[in-house]
PDB file of N, CA and C in Angstrom:
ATOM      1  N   UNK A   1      -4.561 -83.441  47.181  1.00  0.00           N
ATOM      2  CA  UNK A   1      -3.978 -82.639  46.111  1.00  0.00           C
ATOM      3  C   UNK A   1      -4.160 -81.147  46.393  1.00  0.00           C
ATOM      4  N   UNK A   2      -5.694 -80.755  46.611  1.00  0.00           N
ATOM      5  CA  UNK A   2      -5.459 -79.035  46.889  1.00  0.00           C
ATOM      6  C   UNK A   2      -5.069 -78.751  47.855  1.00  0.00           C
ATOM      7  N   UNK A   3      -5.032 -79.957  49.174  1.00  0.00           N
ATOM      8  CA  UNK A   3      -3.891 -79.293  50.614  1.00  0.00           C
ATOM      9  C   UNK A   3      -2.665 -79.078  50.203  1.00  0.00           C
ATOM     10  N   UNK A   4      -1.709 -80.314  49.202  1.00  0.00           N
ATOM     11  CA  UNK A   4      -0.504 -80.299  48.822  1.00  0.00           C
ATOM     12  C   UNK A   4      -0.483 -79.074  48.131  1.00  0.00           C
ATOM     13  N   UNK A   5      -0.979 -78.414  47.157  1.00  0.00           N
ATOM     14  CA  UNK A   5      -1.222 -77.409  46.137  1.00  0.00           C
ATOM     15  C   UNK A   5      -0.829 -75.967  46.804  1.00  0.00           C
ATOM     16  N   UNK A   6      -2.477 -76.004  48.356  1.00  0.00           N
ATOM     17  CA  UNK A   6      -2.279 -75.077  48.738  1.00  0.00           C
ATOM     18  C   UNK A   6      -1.116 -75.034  49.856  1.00  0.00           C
ATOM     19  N   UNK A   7      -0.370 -75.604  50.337  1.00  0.00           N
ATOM     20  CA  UNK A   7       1.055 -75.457  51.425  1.00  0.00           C
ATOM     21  C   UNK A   7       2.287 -74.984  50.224  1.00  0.00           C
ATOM     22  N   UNK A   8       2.374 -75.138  48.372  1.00  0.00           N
ATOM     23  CA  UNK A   8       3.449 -74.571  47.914  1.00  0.00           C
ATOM     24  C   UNK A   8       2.883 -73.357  47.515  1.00  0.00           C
ATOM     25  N   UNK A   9       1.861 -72.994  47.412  1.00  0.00           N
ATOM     26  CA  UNK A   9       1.097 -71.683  47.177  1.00  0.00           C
ATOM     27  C   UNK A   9       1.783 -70.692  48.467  1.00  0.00           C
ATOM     28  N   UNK A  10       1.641 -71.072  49.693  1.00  0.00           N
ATOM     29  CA  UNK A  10       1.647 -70.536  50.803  1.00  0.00           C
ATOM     30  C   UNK A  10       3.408 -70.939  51.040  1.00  0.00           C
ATOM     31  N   UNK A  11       3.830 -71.132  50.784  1.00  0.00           N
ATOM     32  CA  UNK A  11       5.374 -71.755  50.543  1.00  0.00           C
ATOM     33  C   UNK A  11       6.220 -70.511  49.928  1.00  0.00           C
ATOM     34  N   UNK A  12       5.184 -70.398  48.339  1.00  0.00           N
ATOM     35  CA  UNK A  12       5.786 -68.887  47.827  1.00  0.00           C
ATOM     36  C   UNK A  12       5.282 -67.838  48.072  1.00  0.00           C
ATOM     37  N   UNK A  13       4.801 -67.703  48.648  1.00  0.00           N
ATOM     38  CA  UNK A  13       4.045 -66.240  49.004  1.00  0.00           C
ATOM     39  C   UNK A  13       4.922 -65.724  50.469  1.00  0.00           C
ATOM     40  N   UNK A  14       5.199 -67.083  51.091  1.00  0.00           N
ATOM     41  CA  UNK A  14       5.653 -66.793  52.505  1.00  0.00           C
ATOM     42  C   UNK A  14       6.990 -66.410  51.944  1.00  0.00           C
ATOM     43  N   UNK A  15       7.913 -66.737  50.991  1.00  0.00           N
ATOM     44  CA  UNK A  15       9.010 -66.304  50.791  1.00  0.00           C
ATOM     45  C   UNK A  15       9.422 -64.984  50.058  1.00  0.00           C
ATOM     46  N   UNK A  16       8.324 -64.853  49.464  1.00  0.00           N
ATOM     47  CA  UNK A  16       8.113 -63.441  49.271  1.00  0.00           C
ATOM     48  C   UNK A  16       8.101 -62.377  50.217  1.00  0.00           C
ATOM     49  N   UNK A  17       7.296 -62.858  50.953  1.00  0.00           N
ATOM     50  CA  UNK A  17       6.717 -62.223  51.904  1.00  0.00           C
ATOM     51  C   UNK A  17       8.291 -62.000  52.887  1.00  0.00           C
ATOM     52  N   UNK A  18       8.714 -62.773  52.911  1.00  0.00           N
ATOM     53  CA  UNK A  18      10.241 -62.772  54.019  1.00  0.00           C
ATOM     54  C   UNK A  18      11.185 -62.017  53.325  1.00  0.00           C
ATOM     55  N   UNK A  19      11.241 -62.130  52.104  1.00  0.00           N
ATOM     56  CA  UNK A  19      12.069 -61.134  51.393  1.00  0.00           C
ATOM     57  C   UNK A  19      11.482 -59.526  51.783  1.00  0.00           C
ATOM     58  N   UNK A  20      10.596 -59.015  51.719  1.00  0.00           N
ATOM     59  CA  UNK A  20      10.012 -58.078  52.198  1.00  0.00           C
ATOM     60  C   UNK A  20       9.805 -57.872  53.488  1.00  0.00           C
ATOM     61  N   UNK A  21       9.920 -58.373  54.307  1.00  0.00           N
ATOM     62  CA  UNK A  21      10.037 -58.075  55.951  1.00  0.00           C
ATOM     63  C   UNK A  21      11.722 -57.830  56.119  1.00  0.00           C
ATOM     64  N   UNK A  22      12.776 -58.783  55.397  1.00  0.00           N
ATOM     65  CA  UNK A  22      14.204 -58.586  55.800  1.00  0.00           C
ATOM     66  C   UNK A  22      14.043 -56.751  54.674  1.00  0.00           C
ATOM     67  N   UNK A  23      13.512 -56.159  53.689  1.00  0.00           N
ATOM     68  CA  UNK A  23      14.068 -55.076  53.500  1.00  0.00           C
ATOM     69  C   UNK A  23      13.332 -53.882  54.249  1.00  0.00           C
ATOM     70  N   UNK A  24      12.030 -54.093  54.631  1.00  0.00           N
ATOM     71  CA  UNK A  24      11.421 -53.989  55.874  1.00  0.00           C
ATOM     72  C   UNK A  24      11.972 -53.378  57.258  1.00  0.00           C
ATOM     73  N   UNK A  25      12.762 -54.723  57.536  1.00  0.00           N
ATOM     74  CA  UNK A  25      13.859 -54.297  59.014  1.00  0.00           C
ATOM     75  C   UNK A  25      14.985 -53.391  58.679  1.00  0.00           C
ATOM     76  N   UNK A  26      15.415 -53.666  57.480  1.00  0.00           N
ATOM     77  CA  UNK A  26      16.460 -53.425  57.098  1.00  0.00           C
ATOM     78  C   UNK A  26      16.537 -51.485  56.408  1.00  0.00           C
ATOM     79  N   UNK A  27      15.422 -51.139  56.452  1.00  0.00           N
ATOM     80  CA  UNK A  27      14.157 -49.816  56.256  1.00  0.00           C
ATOM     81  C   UNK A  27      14.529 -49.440  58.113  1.00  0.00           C
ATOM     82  N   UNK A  28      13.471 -49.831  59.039  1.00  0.00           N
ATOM     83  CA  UNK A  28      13.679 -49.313  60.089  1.00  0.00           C
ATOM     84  C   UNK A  28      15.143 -49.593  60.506  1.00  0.00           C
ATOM     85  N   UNK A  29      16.415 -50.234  60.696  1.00  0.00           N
ATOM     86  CA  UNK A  29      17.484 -49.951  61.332  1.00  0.00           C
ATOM     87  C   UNK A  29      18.002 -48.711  60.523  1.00  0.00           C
ATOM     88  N   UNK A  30      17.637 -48.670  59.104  1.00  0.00           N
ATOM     89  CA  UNK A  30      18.357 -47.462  58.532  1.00  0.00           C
ATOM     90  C   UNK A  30      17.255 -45.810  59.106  1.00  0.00           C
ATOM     91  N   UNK A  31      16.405 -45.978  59.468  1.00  0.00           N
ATOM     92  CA  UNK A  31      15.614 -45.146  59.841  1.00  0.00           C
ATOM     93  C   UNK A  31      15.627 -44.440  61.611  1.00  0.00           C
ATOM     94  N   UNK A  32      16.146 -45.919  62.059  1.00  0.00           N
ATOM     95  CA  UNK A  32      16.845 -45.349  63.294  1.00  0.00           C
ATOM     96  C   UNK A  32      18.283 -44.871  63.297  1.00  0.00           C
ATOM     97  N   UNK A  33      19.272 -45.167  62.596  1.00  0.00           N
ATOM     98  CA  UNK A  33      20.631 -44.555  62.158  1.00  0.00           C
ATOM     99  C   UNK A  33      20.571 -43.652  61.912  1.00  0.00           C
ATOM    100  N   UNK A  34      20.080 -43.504  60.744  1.00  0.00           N
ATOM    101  CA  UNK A  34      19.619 -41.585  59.988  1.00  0.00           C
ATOM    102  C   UNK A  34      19.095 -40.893  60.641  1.00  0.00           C
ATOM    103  N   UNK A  35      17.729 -40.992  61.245  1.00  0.00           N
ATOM    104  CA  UNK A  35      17.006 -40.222  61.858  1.00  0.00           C
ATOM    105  C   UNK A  35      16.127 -39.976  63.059  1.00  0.00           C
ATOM    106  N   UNK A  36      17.606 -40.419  63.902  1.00  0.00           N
ATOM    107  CA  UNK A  36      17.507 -40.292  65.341  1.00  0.00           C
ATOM    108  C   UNK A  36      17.865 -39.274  65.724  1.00  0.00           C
ATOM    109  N   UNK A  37      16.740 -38.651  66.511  1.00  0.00           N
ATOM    110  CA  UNK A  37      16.950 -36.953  67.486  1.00  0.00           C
ATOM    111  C   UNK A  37      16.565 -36.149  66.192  1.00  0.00           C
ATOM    112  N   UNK A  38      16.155 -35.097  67.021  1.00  0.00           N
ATOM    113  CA  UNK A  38      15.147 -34.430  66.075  1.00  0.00           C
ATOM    114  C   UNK A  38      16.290 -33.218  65.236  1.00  0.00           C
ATOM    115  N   UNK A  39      17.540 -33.100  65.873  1.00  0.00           N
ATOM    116  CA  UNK A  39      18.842 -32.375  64.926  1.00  0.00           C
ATOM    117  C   UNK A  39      18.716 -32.989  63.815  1.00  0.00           C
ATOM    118  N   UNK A  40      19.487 -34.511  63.958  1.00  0.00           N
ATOM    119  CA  UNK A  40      19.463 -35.296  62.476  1.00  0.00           C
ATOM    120  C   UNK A  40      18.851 -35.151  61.990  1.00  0.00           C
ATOM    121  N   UNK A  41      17.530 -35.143  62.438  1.00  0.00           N
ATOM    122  CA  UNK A  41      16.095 -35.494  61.692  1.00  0.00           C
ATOM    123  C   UNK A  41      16.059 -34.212  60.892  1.00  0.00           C
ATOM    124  N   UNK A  42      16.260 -33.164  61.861  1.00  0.00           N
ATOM    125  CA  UNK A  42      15.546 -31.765  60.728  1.00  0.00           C
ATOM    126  C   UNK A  42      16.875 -31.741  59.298  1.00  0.00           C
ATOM    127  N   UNK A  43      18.067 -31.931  59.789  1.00  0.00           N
ATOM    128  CA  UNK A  43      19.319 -31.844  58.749  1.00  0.00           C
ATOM    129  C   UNK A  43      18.374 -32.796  57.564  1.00  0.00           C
ATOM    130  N   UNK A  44      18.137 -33.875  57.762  1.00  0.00           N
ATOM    131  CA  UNK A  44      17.948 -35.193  56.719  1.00  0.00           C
ATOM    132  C   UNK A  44      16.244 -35.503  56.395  1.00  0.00           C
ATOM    133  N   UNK A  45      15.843 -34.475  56.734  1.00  0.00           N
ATOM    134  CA  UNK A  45      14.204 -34.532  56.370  1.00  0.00           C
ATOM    135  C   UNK A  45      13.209 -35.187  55.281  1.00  0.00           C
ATOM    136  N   UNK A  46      14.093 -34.686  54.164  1.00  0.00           N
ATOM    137  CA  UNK A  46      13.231 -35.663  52.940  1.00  0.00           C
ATOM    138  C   UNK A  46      13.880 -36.758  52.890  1.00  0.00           C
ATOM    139  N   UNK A  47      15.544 -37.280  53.109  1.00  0.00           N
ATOM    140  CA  UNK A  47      15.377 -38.680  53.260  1.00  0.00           C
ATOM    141  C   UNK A  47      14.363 -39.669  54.383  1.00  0.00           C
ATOM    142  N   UNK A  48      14.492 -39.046  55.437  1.00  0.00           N
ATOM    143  CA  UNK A  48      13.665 -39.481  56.584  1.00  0.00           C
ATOM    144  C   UNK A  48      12.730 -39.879  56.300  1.00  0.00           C
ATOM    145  N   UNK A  49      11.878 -38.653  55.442  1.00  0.00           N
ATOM    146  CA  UNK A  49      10.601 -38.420  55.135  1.00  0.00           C
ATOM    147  C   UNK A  49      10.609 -39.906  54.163  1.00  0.00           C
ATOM    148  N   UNK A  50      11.320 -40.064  53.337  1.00  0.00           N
ATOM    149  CA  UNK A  50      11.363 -41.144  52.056  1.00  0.00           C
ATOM    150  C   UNK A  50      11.125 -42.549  52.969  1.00  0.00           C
ATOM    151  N   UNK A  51      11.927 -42.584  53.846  1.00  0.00           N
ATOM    152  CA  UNK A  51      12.736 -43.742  54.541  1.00  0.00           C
ATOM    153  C   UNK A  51      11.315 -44.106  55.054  1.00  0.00           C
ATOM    154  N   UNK A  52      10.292 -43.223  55.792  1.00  0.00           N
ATOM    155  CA  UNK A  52       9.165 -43.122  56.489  1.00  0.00           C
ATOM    156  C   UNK A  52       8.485 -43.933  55.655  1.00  0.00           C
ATOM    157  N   UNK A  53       8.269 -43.286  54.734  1.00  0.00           N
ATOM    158  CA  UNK A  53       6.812 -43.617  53.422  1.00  0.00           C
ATOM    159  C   UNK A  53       7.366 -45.151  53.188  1.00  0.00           C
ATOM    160  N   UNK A  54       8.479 -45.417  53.049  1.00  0.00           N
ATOM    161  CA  UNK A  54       8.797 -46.800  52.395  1.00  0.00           C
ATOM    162  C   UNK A  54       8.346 -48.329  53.536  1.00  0.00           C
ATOM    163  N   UNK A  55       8.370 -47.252  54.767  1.00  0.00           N
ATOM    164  CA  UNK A  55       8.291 -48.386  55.849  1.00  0.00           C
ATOM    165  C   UNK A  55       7.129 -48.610  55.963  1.00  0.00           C
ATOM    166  N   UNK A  56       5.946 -47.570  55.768  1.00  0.00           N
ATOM    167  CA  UNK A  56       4.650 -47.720  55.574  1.00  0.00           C
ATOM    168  C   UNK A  56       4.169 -48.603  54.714  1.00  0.00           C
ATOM    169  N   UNK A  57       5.023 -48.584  53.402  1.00  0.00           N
ATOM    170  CA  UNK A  57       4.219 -49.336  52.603  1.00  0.00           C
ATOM    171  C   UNK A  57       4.652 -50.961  52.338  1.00  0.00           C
ATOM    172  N   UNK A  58       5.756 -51.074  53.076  1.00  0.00           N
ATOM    173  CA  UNK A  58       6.187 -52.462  53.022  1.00  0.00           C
ATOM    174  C   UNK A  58       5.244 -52.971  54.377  1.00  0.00           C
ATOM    175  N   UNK A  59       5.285 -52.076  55.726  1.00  0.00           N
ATOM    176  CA  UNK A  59       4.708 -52.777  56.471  1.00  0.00           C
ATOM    177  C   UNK A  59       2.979 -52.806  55.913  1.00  0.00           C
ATOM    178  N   UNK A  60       2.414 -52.209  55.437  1.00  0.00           N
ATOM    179  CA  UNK A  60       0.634 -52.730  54.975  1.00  0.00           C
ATOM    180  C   UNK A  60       1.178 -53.577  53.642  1.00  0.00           C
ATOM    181  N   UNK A  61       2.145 -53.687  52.869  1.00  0.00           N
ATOM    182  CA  UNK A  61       2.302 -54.777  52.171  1.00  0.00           C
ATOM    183  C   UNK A  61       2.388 -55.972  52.787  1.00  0.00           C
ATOM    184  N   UNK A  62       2.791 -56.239  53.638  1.00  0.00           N
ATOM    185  CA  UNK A  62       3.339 -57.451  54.164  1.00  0.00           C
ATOM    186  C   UNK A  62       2.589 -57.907  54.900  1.00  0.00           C
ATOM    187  N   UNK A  63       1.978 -56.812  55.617  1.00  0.00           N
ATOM    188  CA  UNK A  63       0.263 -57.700  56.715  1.00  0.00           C
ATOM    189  C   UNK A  63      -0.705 -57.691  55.712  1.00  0.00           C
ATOM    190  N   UNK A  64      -1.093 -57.590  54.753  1.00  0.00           N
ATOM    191  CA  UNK A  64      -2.323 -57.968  53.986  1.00  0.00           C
ATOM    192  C   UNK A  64      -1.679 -59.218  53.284  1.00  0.00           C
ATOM    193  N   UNK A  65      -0.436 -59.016  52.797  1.00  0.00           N
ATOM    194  CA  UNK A  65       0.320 -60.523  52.420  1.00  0.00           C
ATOM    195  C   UNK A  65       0.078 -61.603  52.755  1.00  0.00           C
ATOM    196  N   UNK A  66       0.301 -61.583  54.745  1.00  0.00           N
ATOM    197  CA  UNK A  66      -0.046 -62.612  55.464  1.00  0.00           C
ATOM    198  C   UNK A  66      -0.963 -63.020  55.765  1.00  0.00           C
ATOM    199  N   UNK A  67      -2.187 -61.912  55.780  1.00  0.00           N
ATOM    200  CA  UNK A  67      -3.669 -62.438  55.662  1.00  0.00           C
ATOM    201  C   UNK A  67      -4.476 -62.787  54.822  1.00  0.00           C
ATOM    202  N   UNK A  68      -3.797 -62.377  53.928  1.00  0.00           N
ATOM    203  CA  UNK A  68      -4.007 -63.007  52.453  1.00  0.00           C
ATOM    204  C   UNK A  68      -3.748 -64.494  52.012  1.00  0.00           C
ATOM    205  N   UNK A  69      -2.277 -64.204  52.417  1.00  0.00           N
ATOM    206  CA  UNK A  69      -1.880 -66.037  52.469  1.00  0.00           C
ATOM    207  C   UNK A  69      -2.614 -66.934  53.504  1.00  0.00           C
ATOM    208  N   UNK A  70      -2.996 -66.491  54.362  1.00  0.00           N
ATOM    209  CA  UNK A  70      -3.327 -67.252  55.434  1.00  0.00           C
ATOM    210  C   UNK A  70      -5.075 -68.113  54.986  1.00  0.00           C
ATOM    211  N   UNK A  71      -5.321 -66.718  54.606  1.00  0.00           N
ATOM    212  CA  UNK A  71      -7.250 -67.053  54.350  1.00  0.00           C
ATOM    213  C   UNK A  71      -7.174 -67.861  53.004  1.00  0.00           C
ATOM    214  N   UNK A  72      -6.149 -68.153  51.922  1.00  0.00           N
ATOM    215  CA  UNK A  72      -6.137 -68.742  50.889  1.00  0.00           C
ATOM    216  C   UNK A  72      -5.544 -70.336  51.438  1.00  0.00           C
ATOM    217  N   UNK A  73      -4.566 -70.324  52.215  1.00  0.00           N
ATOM    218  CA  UNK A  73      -4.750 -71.449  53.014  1.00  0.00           C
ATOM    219  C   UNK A  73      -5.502 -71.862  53.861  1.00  0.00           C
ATOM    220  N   UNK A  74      -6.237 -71.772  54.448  1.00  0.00           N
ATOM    221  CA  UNK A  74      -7.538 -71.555  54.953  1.00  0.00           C
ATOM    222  C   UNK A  74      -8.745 -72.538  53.945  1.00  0.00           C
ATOM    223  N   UNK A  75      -8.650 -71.617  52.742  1.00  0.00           N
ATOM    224  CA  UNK A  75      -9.733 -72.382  51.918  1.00  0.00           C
ATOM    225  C   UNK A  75      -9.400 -73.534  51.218  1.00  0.00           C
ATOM    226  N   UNK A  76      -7.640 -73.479  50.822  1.00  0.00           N
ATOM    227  CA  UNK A  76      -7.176 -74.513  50.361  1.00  0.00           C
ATOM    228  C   UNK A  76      -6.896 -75.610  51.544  1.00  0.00           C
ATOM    229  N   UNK A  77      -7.344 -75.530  52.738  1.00  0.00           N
ATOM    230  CA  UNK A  77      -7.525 -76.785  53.633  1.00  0.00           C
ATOM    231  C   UNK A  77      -5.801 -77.356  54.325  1.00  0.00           C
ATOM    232  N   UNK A  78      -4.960 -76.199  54.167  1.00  0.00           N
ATOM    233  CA  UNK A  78      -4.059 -76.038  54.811  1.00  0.00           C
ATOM    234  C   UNK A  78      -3.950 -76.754  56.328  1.00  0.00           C
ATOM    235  N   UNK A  79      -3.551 -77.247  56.687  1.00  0.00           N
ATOM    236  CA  UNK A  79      -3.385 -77.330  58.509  1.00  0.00           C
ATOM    237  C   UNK A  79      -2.971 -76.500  59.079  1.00  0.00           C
ATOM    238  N   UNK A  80      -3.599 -75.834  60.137  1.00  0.00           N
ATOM    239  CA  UNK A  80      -3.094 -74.335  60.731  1.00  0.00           C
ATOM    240  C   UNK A  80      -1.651 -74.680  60.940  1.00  0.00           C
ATOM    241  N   UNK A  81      -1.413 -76.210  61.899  1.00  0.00           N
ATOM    242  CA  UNK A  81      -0.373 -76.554  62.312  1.00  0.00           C
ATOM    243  C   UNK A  81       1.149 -76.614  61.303  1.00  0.00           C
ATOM    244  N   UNK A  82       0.571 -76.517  60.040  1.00  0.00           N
ATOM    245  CA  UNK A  82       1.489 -76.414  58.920  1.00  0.00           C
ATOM    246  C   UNK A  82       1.866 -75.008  58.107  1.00  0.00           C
ATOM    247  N   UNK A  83       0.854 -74.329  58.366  1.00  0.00           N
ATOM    248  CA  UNK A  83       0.951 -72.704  58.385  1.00  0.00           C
ATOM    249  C   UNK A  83       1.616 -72.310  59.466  1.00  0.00           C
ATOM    250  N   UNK A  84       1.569 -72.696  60.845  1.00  0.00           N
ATOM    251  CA  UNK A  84       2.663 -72.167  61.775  1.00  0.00           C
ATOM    252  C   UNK A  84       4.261 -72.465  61.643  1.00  0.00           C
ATOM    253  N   UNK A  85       4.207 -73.513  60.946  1.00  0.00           N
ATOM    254  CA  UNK A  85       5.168 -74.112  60.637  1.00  0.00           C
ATOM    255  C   UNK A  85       6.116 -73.660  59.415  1.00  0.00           C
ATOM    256  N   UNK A  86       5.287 -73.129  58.323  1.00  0.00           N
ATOM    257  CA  UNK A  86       6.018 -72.828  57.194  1.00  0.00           C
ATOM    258  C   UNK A  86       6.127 -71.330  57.721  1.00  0.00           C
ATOM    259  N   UNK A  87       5.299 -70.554  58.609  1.00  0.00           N
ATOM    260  CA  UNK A  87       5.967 -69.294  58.657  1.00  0.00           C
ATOM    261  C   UNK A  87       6.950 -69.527  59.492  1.00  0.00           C
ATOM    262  N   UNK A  88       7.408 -70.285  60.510  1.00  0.00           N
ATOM    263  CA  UNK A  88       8.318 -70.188  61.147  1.00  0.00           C
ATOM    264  C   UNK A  88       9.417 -70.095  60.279  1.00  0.00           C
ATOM    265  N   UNK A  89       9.348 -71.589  59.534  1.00  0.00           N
ATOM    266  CA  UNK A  89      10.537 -71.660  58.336  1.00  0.00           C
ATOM    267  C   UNK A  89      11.109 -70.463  57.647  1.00  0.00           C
ATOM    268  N   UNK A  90      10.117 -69.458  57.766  1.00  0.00           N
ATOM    269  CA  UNK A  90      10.400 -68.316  56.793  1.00  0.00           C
ATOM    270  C   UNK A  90      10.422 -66.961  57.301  1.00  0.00           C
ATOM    271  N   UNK A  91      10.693 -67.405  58.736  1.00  0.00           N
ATOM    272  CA  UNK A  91      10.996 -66.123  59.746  1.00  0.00           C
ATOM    273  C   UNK A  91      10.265 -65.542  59.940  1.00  0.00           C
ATOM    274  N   UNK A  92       8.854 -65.816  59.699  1.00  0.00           N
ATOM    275  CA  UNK A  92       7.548 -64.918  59.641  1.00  0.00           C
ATOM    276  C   UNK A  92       6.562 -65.153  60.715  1.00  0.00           C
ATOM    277  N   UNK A  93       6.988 -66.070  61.427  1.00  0.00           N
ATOM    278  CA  UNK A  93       6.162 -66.437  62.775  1.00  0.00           C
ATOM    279  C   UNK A  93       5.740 -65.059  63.604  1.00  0.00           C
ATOM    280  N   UNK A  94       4.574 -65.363  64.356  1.00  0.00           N
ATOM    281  CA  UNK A  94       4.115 -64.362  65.025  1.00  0.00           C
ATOM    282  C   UNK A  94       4.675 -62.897  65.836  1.00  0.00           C
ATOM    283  N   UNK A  95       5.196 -64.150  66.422  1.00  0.00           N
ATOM    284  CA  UNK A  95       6.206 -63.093  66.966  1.00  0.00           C
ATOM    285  C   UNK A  95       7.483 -61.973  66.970  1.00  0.00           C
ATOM    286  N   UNK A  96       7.839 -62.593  66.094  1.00  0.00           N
ATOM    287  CA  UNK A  96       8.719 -62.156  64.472  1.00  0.00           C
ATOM    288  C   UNK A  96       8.030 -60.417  63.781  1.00  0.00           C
ATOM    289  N   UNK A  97       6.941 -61.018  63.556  1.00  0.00           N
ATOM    290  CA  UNK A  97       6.047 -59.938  62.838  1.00  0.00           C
ATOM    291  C   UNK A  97       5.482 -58.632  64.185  1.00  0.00           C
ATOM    292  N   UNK A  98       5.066 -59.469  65.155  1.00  0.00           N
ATOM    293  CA  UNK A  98       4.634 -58.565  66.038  1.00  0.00           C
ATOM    294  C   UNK A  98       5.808 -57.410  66.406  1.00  0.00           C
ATOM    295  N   UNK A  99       6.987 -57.974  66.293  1.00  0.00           N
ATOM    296  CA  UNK A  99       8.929 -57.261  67.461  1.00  0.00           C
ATOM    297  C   UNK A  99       8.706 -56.190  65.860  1.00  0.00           C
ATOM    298  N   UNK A 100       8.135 -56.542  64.494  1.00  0.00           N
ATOM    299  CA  UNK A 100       8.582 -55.192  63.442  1.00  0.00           C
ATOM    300  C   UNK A 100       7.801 -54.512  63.605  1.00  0.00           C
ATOM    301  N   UNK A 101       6.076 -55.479  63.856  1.00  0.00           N
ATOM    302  CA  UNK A 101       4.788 -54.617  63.402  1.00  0.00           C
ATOM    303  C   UNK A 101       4.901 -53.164  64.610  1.00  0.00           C
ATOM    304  N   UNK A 102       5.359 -53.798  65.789  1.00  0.00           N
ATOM    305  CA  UNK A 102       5.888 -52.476  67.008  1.00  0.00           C
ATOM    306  C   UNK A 102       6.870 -51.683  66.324  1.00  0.00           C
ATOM    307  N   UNK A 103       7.716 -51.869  66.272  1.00  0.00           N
ATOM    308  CA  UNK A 103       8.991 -51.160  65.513  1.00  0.00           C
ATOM    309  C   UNK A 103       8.388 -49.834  64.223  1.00  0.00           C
ATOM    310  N   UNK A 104       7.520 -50.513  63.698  1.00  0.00           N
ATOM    311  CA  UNK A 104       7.637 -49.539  62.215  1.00  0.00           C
ATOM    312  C   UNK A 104       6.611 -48.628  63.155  1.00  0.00           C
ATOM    313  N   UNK A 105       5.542 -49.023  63.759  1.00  0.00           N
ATOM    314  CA  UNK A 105       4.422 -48.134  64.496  1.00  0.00           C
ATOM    315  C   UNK A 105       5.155 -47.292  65.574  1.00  0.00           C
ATOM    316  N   UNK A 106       6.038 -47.572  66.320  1.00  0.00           N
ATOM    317  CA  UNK A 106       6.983 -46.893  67.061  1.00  0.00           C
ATOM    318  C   UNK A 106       7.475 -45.806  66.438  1.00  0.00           C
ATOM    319  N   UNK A 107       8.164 -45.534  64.923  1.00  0.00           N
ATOM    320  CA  UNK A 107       8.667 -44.690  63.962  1.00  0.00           C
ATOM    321  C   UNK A 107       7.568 -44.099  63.237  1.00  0.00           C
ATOM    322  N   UNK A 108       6.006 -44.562  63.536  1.00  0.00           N
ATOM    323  CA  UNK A 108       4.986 -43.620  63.110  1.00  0.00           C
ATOM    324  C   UNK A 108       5.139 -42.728  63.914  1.00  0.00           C
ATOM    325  N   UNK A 109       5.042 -43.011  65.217  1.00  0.00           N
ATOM    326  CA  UNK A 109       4.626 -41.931  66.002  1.00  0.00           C
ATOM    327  C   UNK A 109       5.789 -41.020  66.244  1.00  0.00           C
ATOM    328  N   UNK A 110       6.805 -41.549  66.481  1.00  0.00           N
ATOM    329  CA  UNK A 110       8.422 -40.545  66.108  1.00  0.00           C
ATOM    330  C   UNK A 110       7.898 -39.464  65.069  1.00  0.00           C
ATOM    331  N   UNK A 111       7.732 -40.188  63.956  1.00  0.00           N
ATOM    332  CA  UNK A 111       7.772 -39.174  62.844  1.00  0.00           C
ATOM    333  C   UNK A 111       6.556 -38.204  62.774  1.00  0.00           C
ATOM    334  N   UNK A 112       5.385 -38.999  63.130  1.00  0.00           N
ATOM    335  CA  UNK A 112       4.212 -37.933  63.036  1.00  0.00           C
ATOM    336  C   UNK A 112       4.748 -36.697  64.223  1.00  0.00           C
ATOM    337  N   UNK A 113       5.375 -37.320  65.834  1.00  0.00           N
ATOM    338  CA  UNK A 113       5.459 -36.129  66.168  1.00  0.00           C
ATOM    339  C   UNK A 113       5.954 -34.975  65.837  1.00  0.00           C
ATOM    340  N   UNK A 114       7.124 -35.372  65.221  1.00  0.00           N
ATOM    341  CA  UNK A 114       8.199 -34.148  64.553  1.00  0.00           C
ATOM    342  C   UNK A 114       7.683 -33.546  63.343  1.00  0.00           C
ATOM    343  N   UNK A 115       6.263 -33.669  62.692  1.00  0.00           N
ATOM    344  CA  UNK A 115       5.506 -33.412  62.030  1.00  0.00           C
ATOM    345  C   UNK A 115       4.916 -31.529  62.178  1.00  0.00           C
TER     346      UNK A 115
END
């Protein structure tokens, strides 16, 4: 019962969580459109600047999300093998996360330089 319990716990959280990584990506492609090269960039500054802050906070939303979900499945006796599994389902697999977690950190350092 609390494995079954905890895999729909981790079921909704992961879909949450995917809803927020697709506006996430969908944050950095608009962040590389807008404010690519440092012309654009200086023309469009406080959007940039906006576009910046938002990517920050979805990306530390979304990794404490997953470690959050993870360690609550964890205690609820989850099968790792079923946690790899439901993040896959939900586009959230490792590798998935790693191709944004580069991406948004890539547009830190863009932006801090032009800082």
């Amino acid at each position: 019962m609390r494995r079954q319990a905890g895999e729909q716990r981790l079921s909704s959280t992961l879909s949450s969580l995917a809803s927020q990584a697709q506006a996430l990506a969908r944050l950095v492609q608009q962040y590389q459109g807008q404010c690519a090269g440092s012309r654009v960039y200086t023309e469009r500054a406080n959007s940039c600047d906006s576009i910046y802050s938002d990517i920050g906070r979805y990306a530390l939303s979304i990794g404490r999300g997953l470690e959050r979900a993870e360690d609550d499945a964890r205690k609820d006796s989850v099968l790792p093998g079923r946690v790899r599994e439901l993040r896959t389902q939900y586009g959230l697999d490792h590798r998935f996360w790693d191709e944004l977690s580069s991406l948004a950190n890539r547009i830190e350092r863009e932006h801090k330089s032009r800082r």
